[in-house]
PDB file of N, CA and C in Angstrom:
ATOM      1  N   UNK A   1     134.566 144.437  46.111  1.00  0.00           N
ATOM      2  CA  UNK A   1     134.036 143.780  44.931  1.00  0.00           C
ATOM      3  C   UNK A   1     132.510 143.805  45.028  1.00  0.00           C
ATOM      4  N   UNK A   2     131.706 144.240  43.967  1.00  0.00           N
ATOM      5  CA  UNK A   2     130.172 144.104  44.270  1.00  0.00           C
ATOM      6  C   UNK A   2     129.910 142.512  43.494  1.00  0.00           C
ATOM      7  N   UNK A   3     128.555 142.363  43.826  1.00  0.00           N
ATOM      8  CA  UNK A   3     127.748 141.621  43.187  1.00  0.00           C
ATOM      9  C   UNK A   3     128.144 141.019  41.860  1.00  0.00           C
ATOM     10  N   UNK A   4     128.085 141.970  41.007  1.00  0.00           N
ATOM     11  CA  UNK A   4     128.625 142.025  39.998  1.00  0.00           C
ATOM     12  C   UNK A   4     129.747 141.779  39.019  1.00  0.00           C
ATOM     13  N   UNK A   5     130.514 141.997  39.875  1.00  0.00           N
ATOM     14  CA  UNK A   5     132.022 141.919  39.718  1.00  0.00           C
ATOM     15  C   UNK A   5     132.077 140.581  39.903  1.00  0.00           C
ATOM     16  N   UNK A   6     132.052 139.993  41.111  1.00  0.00           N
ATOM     17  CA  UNK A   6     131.414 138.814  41.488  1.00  0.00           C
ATOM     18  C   UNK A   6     131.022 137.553  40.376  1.00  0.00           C
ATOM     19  N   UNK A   7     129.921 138.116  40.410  1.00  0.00           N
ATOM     20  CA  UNK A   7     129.391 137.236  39.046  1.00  0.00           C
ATOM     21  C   UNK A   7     130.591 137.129  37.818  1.00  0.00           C
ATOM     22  N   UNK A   8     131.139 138.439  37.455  1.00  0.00           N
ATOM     23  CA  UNK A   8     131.598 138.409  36.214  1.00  0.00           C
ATOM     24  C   UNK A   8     133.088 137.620  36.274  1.00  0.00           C
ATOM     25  N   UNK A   9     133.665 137.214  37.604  1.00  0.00           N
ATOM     26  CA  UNK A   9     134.596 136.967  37.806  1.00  0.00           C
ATOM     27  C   UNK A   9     134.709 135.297  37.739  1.00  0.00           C
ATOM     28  N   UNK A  10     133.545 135.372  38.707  1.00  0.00           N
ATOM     29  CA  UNK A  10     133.355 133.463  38.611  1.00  0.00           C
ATOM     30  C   UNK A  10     132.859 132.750  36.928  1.00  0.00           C
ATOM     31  N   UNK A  11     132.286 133.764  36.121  1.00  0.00           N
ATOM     32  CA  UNK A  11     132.548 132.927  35.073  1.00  0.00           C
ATOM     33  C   UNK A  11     133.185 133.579  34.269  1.00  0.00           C
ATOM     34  N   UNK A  12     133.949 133.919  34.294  1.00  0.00           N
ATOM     35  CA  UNK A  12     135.515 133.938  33.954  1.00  0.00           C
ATOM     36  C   UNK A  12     136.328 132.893  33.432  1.00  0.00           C
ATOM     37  N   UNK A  13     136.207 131.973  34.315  1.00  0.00           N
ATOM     38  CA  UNK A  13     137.019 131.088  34.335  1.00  0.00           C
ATOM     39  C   UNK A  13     136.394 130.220  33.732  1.00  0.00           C
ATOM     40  N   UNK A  14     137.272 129.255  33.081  1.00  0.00           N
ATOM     41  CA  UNK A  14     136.498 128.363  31.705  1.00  0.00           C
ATOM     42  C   UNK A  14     135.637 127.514  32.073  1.00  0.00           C
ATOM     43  N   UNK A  15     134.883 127.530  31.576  1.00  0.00           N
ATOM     44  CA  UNK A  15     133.482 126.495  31.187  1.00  0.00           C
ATOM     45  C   UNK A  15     132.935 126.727  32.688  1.00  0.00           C
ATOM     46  N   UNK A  16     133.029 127.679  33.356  1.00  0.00           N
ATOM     47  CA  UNK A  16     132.010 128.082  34.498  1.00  0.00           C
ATOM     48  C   UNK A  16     130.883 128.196  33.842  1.00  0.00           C
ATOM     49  N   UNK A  17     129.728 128.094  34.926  1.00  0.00           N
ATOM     50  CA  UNK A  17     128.362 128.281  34.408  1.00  0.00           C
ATOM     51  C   UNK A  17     127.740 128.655  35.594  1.00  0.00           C
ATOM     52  N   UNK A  18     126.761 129.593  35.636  1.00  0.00           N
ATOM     53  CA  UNK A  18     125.830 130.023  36.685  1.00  0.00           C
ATOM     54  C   UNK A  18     124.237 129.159  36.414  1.00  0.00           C
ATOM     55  N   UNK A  19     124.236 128.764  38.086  1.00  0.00           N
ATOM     56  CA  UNK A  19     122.914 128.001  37.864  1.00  0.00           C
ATOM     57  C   UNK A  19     122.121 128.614  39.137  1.00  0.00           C
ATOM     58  N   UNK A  20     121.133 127.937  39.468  1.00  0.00           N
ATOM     59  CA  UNK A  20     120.240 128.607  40.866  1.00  0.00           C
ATOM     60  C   UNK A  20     119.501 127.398  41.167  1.00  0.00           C
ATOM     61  N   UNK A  21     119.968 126.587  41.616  1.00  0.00           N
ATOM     62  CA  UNK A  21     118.979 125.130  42.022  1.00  0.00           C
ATOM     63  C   UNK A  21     118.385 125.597  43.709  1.00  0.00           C
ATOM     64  N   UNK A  22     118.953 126.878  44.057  1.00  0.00           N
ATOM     65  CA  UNK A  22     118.791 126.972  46.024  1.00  0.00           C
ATOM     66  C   UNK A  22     117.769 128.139  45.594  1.00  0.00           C
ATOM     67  N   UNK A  23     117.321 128.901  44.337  1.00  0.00           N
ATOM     68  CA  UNK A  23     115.744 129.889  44.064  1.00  0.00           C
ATOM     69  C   UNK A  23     117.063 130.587  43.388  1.00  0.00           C
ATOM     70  N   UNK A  24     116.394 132.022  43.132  1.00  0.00           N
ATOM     71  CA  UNK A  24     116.605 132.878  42.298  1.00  0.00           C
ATOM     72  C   UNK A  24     117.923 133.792  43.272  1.00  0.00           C
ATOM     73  N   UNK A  25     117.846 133.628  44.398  1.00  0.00           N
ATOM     74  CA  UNK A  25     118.675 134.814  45.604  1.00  0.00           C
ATOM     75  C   UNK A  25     119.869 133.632  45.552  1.00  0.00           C
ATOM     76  N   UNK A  26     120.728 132.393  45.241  1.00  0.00           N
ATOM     77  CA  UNK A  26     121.811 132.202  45.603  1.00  0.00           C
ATOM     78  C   UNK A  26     122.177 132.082  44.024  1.00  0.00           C
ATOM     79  N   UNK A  27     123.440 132.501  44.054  1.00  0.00           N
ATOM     80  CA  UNK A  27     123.902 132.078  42.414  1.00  0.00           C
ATOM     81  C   UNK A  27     124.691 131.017  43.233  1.00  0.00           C
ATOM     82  N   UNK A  28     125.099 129.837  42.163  1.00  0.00           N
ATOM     83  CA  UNK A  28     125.780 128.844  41.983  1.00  0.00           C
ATOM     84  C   UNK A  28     126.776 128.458  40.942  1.00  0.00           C
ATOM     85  N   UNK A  29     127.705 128.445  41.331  1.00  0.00           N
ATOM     86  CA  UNK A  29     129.341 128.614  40.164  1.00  0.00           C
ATOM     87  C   UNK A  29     129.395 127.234  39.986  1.00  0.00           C
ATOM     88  N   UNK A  30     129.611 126.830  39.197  1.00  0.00           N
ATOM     89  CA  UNK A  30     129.935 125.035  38.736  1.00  0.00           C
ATOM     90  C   UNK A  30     130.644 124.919  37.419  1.00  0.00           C
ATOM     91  N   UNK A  31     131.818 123.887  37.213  1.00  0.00           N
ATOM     92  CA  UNK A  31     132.543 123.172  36.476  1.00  0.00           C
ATOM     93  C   UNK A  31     132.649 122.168  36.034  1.00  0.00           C
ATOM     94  N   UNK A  32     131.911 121.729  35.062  1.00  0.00           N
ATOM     95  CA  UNK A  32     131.686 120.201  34.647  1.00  0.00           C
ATOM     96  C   UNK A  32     130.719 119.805  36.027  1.00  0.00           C
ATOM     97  N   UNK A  33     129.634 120.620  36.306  1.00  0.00           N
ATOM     98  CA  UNK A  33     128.889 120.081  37.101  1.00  0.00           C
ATOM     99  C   UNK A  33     129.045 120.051  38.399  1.00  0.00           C
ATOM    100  N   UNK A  34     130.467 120.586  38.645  1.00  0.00           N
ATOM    101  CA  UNK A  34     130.702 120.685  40.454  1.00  0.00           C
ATOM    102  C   UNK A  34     130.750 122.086  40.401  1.00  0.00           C
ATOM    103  N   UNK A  35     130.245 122.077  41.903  1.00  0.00           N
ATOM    104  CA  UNK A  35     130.216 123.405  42.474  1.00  0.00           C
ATOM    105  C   UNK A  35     131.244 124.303  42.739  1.00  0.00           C
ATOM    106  N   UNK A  36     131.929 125.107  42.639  1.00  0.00           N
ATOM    107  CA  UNK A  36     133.208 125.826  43.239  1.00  0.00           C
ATOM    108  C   UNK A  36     132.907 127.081  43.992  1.00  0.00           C
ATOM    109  N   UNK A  37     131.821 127.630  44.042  1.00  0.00           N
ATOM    110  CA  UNK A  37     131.411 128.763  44.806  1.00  0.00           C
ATOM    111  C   UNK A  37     129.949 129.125  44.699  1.00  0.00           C
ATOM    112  N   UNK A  38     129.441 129.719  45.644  1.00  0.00           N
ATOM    113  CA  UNK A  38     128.036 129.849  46.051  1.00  0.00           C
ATOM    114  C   UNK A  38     127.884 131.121  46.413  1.00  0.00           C
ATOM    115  N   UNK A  39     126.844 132.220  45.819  1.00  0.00           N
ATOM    116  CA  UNK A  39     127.291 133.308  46.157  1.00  0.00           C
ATOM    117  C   UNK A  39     126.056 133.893  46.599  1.00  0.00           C
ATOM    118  N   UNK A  40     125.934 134.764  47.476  1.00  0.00           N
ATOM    119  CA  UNK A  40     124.394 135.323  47.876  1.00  0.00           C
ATOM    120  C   UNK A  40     124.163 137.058  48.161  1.00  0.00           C
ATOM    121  N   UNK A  41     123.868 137.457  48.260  1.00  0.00           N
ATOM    122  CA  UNK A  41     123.819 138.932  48.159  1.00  0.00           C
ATOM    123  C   UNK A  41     122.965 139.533  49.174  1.00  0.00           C
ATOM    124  N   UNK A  42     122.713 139.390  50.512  1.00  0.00           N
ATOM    125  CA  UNK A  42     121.764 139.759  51.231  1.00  0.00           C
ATOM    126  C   UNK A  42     122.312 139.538  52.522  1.00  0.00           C
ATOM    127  N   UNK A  43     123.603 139.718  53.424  1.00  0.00           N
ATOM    128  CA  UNK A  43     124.525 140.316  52.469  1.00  0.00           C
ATOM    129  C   UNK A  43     125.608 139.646  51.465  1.00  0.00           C
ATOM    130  N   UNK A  44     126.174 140.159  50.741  1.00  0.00           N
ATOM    131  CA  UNK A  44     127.449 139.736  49.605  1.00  0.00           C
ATOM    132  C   UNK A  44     127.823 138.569  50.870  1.00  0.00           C
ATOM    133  N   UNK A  45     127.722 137.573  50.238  1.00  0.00           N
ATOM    134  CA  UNK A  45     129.157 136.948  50.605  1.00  0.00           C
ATOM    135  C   UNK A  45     129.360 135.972  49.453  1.00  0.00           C
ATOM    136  N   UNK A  46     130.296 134.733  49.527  1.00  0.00           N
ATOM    137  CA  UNK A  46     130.544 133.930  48.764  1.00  0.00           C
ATOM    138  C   UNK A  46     131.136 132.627  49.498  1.00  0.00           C
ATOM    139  N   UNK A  47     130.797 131.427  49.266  1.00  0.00           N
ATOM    140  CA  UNK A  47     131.335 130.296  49.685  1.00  0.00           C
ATOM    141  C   UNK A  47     132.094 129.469  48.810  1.00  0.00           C
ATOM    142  N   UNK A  48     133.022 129.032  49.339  1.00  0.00           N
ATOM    143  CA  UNK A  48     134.986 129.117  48.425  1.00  0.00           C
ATOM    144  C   UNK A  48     135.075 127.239  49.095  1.00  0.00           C
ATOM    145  N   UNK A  49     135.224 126.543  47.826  1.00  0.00           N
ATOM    146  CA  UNK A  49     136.161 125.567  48.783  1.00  0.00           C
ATOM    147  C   UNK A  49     137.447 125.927  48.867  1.00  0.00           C
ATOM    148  N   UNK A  50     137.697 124.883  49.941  1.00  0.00           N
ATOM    149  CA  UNK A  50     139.775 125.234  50.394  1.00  0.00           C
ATOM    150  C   UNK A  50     140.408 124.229  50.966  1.00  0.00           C
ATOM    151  N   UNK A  51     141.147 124.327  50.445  1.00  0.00           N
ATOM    152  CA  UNK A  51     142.131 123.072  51.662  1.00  0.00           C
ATOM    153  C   UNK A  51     141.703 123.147  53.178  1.00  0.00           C
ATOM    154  N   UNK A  52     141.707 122.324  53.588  1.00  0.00           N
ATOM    155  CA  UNK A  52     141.338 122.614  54.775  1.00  0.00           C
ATOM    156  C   UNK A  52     142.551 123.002  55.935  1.00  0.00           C
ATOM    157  N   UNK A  53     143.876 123.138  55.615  1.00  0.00           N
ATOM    158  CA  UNK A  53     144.431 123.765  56.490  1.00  0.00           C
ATOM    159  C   UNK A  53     144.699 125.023  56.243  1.00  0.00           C
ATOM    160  N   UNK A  54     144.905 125.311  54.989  1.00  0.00           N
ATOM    161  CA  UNK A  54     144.296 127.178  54.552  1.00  0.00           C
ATOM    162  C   UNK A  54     143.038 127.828  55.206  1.00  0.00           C
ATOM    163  N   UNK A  55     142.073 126.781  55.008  1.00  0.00           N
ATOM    164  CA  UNK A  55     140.562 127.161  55.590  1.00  0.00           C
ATOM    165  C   UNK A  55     140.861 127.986  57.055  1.00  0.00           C
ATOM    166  N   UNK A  56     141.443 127.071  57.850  1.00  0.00           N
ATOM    167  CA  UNK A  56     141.796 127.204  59.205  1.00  0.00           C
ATOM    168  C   UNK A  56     142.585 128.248  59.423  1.00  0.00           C
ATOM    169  N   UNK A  57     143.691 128.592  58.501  1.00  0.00           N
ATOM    170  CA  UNK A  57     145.011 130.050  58.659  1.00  0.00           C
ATOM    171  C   UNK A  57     143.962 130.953  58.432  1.00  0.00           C
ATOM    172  N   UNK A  58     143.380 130.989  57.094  1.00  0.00           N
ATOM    173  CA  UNK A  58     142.125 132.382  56.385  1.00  0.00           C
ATOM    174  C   UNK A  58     141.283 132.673  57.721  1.00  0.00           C
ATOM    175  N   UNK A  59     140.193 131.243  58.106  1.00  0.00           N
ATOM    176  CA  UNK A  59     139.876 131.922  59.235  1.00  0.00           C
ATOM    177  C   UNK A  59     140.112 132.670  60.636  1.00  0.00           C
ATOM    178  N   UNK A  60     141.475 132.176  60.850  1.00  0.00           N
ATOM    179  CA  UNK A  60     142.459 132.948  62.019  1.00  0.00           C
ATOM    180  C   UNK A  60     142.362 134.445  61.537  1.00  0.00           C
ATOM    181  N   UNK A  61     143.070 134.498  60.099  1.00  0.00           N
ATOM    182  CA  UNK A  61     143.359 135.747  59.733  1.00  0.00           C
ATOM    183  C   UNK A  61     142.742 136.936  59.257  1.00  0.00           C
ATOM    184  N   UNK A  62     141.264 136.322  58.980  1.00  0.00           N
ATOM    185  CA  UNK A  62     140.045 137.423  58.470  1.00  0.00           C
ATOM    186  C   UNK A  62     139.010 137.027  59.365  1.00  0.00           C
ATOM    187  N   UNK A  63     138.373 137.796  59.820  1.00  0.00           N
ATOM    188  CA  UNK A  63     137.173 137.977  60.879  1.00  0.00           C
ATOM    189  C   UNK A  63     136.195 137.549  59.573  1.00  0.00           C
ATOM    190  N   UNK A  64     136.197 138.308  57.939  1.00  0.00           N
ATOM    191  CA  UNK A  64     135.377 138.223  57.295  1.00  0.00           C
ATOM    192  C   UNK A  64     134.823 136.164  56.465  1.00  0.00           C
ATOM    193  N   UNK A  65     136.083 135.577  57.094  1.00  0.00           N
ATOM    194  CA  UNK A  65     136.299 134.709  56.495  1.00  0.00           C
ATOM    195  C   UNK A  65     135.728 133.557  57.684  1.00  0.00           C
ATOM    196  N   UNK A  66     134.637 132.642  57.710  1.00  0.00           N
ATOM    197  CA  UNK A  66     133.993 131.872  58.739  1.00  0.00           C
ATOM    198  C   UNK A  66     134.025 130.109  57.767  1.00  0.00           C
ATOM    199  N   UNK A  67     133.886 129.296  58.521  1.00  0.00           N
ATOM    200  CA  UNK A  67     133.250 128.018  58.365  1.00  0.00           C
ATOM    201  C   UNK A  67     132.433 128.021  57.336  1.00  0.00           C
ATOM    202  N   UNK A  68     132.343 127.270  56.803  1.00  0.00           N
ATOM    203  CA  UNK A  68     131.081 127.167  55.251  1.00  0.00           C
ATOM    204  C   UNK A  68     129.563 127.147  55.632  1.00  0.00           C
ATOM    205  N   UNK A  69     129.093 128.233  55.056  1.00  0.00           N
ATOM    206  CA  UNK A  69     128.147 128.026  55.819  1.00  0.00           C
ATOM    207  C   UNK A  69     126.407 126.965  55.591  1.00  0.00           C
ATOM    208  N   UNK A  70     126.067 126.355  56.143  1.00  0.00           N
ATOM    209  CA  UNK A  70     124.975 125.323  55.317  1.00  0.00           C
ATOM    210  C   UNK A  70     126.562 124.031  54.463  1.00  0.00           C
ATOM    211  N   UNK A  71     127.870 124.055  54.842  1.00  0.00           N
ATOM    212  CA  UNK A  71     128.575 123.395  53.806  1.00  0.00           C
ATOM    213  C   UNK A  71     129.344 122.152  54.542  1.00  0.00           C
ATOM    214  N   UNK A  72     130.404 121.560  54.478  1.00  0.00           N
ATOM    215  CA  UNK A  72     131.552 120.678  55.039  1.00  0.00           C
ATOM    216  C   UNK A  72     132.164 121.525  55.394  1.00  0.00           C
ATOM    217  N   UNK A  73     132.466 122.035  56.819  1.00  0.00           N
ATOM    218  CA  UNK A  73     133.055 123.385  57.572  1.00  0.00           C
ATOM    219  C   UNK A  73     134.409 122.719  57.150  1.00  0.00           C
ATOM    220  N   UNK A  74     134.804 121.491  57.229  1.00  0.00           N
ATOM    221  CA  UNK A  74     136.284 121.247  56.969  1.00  0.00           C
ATOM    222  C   UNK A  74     137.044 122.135  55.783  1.00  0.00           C
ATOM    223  N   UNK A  75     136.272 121.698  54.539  1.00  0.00           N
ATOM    224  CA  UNK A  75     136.505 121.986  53.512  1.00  0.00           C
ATOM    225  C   UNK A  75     136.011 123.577  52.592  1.00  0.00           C
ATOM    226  N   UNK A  76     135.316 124.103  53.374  1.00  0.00           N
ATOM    227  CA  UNK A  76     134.589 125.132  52.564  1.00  0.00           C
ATOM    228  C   UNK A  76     134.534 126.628  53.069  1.00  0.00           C
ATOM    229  N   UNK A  77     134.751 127.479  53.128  1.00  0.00           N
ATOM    230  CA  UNK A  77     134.674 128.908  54.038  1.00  0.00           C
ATOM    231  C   UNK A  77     133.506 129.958  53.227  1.00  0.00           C
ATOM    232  N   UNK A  78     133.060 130.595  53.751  1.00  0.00           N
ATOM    233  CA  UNK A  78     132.340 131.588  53.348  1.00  0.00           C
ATOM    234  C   UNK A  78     132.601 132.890  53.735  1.00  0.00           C
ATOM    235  N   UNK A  79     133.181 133.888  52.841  1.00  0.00           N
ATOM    236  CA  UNK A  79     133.736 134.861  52.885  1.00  0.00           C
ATOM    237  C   UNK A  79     132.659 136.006  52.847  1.00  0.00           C
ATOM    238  N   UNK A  80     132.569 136.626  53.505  1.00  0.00           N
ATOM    239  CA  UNK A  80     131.367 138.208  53.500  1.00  0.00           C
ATOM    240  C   UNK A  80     132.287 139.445  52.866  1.00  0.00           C
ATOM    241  N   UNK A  81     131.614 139.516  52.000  1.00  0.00           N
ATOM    242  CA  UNK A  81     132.140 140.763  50.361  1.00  0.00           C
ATOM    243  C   UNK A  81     132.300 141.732  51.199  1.00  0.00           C
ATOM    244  N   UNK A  82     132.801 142.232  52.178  1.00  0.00           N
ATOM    245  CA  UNK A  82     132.241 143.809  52.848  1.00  0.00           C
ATOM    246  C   UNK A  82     133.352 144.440  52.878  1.00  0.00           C
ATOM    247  N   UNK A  83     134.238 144.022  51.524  1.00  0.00           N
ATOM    248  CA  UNK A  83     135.359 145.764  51.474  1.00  0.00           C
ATOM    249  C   UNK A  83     136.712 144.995  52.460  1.00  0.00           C
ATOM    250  N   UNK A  84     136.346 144.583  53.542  1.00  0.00           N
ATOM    251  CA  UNK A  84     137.487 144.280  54.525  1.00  0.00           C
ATOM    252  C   UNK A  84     138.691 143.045  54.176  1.00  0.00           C
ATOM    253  N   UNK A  85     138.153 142.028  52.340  1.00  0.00           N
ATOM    254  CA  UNK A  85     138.945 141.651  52.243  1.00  0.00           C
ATOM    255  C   UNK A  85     139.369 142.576  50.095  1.00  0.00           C
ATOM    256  N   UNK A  86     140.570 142.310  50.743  1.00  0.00           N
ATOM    257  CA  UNK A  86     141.133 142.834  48.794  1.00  0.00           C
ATOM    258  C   UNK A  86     140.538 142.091  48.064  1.00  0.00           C
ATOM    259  N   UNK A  87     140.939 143.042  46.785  1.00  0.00           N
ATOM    260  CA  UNK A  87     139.991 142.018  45.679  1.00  0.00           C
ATOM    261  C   UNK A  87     140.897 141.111  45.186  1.00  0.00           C
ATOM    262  N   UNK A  88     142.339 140.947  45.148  1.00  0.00           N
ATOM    263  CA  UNK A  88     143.021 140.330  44.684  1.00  0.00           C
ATOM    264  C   UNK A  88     143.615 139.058  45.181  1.00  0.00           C
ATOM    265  N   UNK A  89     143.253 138.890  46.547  1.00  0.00           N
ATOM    266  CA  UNK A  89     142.890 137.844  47.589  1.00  0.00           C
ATOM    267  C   UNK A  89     141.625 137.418  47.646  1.00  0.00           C
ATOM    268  N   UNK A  90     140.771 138.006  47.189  1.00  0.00           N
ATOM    269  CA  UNK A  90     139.558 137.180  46.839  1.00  0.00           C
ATOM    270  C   UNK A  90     139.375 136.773  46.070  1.00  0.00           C
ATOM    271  N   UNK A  91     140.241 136.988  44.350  1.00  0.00           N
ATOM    272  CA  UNK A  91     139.897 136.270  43.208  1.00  0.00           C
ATOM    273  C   UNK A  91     141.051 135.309  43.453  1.00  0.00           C
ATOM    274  N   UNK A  92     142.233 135.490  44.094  1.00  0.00           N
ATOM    275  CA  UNK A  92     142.829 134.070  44.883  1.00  0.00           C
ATOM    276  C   UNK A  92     141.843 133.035  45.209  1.00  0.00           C
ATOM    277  N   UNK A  93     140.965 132.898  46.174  1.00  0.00           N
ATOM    278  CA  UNK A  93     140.194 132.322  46.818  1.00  0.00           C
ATOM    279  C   UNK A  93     139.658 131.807  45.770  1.00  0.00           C
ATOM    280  N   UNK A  94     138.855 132.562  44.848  1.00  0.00           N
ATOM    281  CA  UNK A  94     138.263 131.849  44.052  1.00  0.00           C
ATOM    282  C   UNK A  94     138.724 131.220  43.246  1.00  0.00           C
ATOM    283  N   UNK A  95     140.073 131.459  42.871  1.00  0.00           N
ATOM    284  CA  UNK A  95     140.849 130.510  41.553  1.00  0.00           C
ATOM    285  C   UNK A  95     141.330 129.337  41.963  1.00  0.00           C
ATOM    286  N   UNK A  96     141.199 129.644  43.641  1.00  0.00           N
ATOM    287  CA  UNK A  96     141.408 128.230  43.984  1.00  0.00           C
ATOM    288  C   UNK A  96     140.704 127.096  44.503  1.00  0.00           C
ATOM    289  N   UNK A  97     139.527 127.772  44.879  1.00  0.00           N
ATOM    290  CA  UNK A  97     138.222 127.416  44.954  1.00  0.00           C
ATOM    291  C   UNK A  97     137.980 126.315  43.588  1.00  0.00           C
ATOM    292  N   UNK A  98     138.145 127.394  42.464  1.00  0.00           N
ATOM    293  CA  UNK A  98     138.104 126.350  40.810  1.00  0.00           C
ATOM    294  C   UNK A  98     139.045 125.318  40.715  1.00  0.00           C
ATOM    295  N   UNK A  99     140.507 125.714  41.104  1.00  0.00           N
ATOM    296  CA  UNK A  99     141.323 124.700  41.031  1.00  0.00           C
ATOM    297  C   UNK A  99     141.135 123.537  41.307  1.00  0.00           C
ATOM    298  N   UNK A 100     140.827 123.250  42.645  1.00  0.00           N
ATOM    299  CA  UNK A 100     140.191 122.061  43.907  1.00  0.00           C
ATOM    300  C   UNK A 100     139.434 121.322  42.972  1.00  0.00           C
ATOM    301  N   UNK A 101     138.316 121.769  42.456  1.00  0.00           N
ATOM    302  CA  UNK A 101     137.344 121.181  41.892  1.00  0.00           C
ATOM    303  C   UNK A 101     137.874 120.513  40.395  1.00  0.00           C
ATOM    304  N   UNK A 102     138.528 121.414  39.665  1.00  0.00           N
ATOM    305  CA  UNK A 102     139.103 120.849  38.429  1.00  0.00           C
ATOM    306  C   UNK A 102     140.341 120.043  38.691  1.00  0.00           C
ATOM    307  N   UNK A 103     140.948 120.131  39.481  1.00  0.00           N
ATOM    308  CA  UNK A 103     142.002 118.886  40.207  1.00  0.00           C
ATOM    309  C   UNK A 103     141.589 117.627  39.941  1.00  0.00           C
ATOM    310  N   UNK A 104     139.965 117.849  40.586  1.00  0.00           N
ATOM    311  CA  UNK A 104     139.693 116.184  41.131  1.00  0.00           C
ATOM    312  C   UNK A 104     138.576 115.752  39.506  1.00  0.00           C
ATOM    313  N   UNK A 105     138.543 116.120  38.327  1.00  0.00           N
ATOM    314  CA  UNK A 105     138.178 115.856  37.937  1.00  0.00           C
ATOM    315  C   UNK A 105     138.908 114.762  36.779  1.00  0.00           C
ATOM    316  N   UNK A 106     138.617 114.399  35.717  1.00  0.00           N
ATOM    317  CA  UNK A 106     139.228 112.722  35.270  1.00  0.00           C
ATOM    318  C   UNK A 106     139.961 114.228  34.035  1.00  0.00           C
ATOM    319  N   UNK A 107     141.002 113.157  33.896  1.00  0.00           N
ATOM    320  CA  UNK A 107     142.046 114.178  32.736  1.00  0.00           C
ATOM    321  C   UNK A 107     142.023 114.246  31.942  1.00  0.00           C
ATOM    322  N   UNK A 108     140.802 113.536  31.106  1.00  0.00           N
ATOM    323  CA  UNK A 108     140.033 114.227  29.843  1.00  0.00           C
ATOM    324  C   UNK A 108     139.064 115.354  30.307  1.00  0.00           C
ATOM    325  N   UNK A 109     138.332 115.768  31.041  1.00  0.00           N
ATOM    326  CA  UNK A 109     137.895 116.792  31.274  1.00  0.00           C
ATOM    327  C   UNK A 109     138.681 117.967  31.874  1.00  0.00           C
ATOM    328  N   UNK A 110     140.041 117.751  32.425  1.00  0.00           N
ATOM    329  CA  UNK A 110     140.797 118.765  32.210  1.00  0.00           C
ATOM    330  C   UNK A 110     140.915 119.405  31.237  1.00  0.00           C
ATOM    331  N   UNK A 111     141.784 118.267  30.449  1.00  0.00           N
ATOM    332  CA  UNK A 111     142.201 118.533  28.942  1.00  0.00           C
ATOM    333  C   UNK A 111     141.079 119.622  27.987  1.00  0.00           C
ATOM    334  N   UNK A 112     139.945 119.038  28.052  1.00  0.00           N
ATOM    335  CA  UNK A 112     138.778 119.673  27.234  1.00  0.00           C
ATOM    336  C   UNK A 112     138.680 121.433  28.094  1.00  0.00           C
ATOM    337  N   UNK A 113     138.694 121.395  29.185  1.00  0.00           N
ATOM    338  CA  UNK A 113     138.879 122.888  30.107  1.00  0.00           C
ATOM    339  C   UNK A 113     140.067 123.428  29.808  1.00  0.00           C
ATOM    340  N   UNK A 114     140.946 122.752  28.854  1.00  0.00           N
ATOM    341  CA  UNK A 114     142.445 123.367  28.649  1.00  0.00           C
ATOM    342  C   UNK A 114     143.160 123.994  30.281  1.00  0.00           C
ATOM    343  N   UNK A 115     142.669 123.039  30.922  1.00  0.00           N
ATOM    344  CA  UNK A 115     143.706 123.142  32.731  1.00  0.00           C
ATOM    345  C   UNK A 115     144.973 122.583  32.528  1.00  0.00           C
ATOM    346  N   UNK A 116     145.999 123.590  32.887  1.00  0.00           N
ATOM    347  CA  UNK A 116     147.051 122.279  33.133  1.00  0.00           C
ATOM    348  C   UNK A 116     147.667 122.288  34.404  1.00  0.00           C
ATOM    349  N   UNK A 117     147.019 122.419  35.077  1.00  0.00           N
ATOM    350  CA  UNK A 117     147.285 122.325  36.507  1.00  0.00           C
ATOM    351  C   UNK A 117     147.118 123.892  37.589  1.00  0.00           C
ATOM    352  N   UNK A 118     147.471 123.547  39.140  1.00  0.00           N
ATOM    353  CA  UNK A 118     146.951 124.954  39.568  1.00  0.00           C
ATOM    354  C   UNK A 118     147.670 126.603  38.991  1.00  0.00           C
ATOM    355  N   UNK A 119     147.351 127.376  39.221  1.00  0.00           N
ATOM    356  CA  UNK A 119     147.905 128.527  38.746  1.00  0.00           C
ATOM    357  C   UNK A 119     149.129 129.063  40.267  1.00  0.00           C
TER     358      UNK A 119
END
């Protein structure tokens, strides 16, 4: 997945918005104001929240997949874009990355995101 793809993927998903409060080099994915992924390019990677006992299997199971980085290592992993994971396990990551975040939000702002729960 490049950069790009990247970008076009995380707002994708409804009422995503790209912001840059960390300078111009990190993009920032947010949903009603929370964060769901952090993405940087020097090199690709991306930071995913997760359950934290997924966090723990992903990192067993991908070398590419580490502790959050700068984040709550419990809760957060940062994945490095470098080809070694699929793309279809990575837009996993990220849909669930969104999920987490739109979970915990109040159920009128679901409603208005038209969520009805995880995918």
């Amino acid at each position: 997945m490049t950069a790009a793809a990247l970008k076009r993927y995380c707002l994708s998903l409804t009422g995503a918005v790209e912001t840059h409060p960390f300078g111009p080099q990190t993009d920032v994915y947010k949903v009603a104001g929370k964060i769901f992924a952090i993405g940087g390019d020097d090199p690709l990677r991306v930071s995913l929240k997760c359950e934290p006992e997924l966090a723990e299997q992903l990192r067993a199971s991908y070398p590419a997949i580490t502790p959050g980085y700068h984040l709550n290592k419990r809760h957060w992993n940062t994945v490095a874009v470098d080809g070694s994971i699929e793309d279809p396990l990575l837009r996993n990551l990220i849909e669930d990355s969104y999920d987490l975040v739109v979970s915990s939000l109040s159920k009128a702002k679901q409603r208005d995101l038209g969520w009805v729960g995880e995918r």
